[in-house]
Protein backbone atom coordinates (compact mmCIF):
# COMPACT_ATOMS: atom_id res chain seq x y z
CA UNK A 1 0.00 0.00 0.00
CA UNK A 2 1.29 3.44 -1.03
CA UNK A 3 1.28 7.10 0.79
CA UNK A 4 -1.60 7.87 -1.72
CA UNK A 5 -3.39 4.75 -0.85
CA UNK A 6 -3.14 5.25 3.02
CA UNK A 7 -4.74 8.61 2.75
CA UNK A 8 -7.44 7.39 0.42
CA UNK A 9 -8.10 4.70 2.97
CA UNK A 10 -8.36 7.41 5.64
CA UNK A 11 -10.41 10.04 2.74
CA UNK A 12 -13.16 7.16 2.05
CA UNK A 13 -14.16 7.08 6.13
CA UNK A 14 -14.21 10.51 6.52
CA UNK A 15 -14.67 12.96 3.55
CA UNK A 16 -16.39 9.79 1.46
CA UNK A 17 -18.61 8.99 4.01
CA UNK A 18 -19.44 12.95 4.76
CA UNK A 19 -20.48 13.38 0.91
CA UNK A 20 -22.19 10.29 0.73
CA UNK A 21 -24.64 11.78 3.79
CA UNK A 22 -25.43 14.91 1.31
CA UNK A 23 -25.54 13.21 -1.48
CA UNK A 24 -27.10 9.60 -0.93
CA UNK A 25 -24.93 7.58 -3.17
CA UNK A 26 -26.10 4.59 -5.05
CA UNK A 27 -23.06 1.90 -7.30
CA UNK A 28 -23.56 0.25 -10.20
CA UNK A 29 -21.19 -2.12 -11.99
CA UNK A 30 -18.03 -1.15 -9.78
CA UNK A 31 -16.91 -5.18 -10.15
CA UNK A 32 -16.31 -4.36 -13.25
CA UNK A 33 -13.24 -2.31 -12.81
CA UNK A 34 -10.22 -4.29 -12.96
CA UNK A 35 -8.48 -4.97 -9.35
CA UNK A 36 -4.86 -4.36 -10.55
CA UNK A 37 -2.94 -3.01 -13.25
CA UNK A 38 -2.88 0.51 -15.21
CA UNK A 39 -6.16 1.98 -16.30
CA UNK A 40 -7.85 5.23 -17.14
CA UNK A 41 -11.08 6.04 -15.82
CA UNK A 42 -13.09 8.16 -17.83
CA UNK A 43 -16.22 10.06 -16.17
CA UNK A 44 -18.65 12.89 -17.81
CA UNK A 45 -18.66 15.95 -14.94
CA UNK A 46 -21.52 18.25 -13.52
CA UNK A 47 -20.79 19.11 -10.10
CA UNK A 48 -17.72 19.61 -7.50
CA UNK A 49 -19.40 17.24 -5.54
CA UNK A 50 -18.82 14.58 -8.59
CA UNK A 51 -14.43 14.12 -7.46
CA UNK A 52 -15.21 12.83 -3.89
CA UNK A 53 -18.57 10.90 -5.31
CA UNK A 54 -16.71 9.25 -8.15
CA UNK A 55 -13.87 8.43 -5.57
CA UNK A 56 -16.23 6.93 -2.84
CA UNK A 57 -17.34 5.18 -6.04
CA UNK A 58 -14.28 3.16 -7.29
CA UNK A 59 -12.79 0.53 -5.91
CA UNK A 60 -9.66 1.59 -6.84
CA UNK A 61 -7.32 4.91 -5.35
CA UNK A 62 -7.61 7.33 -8.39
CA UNK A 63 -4.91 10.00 -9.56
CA UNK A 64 -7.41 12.76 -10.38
CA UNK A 65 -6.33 15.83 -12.97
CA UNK A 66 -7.57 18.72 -12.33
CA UNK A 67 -7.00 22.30 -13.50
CA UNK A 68 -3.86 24.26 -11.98
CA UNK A 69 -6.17 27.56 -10.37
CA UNK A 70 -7.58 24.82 -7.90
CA UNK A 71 -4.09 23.66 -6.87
CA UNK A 72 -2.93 27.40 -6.04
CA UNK A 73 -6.05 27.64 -3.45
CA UNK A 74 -4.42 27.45 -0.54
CA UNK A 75 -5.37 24.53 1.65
CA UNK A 76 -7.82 23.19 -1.00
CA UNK A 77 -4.14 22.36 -3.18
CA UNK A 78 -2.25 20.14 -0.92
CA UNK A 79 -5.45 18.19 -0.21
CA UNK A 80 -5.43 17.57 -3.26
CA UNK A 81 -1.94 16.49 -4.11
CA UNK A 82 -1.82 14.35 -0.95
CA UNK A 83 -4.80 12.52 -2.92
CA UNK A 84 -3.04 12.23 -5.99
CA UNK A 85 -4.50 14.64 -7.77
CA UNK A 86 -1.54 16.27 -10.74
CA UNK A 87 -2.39 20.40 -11.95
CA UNK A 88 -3.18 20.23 -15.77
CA UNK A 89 -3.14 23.85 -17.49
CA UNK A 90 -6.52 24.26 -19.58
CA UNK A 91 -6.50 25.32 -22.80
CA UNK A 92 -3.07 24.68 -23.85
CA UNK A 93 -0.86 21.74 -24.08
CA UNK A 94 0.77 20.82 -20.86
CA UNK A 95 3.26 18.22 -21.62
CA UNK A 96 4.44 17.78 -18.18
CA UNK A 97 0.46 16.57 -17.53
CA UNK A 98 0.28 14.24 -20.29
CA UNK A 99 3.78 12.62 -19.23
CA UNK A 100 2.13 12.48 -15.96
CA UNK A 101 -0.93 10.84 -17.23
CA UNK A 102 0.86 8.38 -18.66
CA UNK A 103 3.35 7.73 -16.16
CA UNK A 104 0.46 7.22 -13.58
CA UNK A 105 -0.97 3.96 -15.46
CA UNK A 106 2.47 2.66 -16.78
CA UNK A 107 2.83 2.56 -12.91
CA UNK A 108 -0.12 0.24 -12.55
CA UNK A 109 -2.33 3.21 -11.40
CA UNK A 110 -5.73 4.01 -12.04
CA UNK A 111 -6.20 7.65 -13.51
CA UNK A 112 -8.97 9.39 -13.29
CA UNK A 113 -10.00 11.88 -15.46
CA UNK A 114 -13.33 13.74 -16.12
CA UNK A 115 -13.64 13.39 -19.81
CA UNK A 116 -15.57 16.71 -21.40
CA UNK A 117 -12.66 18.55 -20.18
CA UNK A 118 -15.07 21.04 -17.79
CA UNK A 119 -18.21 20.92 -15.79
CA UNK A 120 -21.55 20.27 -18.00
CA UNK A 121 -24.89 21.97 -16.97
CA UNK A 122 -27.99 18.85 -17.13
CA UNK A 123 -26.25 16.50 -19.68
CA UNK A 124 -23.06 15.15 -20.36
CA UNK A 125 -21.17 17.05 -23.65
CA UNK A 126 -18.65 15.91 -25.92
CA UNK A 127 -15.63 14.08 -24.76
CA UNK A 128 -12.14 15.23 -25.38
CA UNK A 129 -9.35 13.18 -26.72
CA UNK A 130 -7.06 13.21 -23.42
CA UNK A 131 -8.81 9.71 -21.83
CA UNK A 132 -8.34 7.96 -25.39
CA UNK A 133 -4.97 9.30 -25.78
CA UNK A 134 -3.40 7.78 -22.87
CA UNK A 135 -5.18 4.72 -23.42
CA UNK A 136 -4.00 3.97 -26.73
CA UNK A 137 -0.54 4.96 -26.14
CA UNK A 138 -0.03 2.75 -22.95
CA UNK A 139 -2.08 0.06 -24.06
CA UNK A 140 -4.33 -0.22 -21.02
CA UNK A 141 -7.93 -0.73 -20.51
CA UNK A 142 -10.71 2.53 -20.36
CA UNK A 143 -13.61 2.03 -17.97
CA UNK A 144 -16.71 4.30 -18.40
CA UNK A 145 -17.99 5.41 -15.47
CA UNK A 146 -21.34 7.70 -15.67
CA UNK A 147 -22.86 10.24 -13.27
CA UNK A 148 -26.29 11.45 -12.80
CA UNK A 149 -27.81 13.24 -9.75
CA UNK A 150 -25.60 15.65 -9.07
CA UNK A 151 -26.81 17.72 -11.37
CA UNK A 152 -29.53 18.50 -9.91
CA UNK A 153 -27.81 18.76 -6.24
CA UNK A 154 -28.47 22.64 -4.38
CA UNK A 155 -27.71 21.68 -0.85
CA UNK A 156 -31.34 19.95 -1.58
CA UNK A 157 -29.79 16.13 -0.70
CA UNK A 158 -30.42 15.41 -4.30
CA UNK A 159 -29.47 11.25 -4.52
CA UNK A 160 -26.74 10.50 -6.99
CA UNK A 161 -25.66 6.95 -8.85
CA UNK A 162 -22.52 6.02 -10.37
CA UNK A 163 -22.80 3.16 -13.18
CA UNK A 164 -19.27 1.76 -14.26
CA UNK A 165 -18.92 -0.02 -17.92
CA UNK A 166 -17.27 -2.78 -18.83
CA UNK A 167 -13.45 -2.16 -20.14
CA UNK A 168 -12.92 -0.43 -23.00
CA UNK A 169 -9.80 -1.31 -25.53
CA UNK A 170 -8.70 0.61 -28.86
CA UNK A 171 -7.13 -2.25 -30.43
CA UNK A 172 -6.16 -1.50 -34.08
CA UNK A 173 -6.59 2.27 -33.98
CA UNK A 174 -3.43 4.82 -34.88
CA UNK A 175 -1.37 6.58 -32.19
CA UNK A 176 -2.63 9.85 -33.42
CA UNK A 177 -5.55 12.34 -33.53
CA UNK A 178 -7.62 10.21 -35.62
CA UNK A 179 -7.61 7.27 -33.37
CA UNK A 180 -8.08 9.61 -30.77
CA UNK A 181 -11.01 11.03 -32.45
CA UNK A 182 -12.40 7.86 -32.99
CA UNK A 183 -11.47 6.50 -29.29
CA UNK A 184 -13.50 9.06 -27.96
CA UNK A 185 -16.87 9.32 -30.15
CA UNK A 186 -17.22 5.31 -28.71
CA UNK A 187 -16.87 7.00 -24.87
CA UNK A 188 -18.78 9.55 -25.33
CA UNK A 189 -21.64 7.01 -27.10
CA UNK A 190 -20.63 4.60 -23.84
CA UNK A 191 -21.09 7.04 -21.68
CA UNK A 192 -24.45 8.98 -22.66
CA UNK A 193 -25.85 5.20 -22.44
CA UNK A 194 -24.93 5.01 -19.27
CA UNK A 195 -26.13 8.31 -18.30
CA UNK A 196 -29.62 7.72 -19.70
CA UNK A 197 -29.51 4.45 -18.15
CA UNK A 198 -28.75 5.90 -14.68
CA UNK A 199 -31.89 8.44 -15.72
CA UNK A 200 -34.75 5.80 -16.16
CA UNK A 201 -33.43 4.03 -13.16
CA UNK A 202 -33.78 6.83 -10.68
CA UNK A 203 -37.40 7.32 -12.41
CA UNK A 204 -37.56 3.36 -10.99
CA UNK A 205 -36.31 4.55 -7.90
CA UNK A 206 -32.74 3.67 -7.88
CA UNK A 207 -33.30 -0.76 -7.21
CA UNK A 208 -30.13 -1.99 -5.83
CA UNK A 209 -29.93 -5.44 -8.06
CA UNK A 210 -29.87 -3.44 -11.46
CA UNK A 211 -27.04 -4.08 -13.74
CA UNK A 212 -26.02 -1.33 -15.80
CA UNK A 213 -25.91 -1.93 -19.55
CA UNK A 214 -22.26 -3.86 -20.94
């Protein structure tokens, strides 16, 4: 067990048990994510609450990106960074990220990334080419992991569901933007059915024994 595992041990009791009080959180599909070994996890983004949620979430510690203003807030940063979490500069290329990014999973890491690149209003938006491209490049496994709920969440206790897809592989496609390109239209498509998915169950009611589609 690493540093970053100890403290994620420690986060899940306390900060992942806190947001799961405000946000009742219900799991779908988590099994599916693979015990050991590099992986990216890609995740469509509404709400800060969706970070801790998707981390309560996973049964694996995840290296989170996230955008270099929130690192500089003081207090807020090193929480952070004693997570995992790496600074990414938005809007640019950041090299030192992306070797990051890829140094995470050739580590046998799980990194997590929210995959529209920014926060989405009510649904999720188009996915950007980061998740595929370290992917393809280190030759590991993508897993799909939609979230709806928190969305809609105003300090209201609005309930929230995670549902994880089965591992994604890009086989056959070109290191390059095409094969990003086409990487990515299959998550986004992966995870909108999820999403909706996640939407007509909470219209059931959220049932525990659902399994979300493969």
């Amino acid at each position: 067990m690493t540093g970053t595992d100890m403290v994620w041990a420690v986060g899940r009791a306390t900060i992942g048990t806190a947001v799961k009080l405000i946000a009742p959180l219900r799991v779908y599909g988590a099994e599916r994510v693979p015990a050991r070994g590099g992986l990216v996890v890609a995740a469509n983004h509404f709400s800060w609450l969706d970070p801790p949620l998707l981390g309560a979430s996973s049964p694996r510690t995840l290296y989170f990106m996230a955008k270099v203003e929130a690192h500089r807030v003081p207090g807020l940063g090193q929480l952070m960074r004693s997570f995992g979490a790496f600074p990414v500069r938005r809007g640019e290329s950041d090299r030192d990220a992306v070797r990051t990014m890829r140094q995470i999973v050739r580590d046998g890491h799980a990194l997590g990334m929210f995959a529209e690149g920014t926060r989405q209003l009510d649904v999720p938006g188009a996915v950007q080419p980061g998740a595929a491209m370290v992917a393809i490049n280190e030759s590991v496994p993508l897993i799909p992991a939609a979230i709806h709920g928190s969305q809609h969440w105003r300090a209201n206790f609005a309930p929230v569901s995670v549902a994880w897809g089965e591992p994604m592989t890009f086989e056959g496609l070109p290191r390059g933007g095409k094969g990003y390109k086409e990487a990515s239209i299959e998550v986004e498509r992966k995870l909108r059915e999820l999403w909706q998915w996640l939407v007509e169950i909470h219209e059931l009611g959220r049932p525990r024994d659902a399994t979300p589609p493969r």
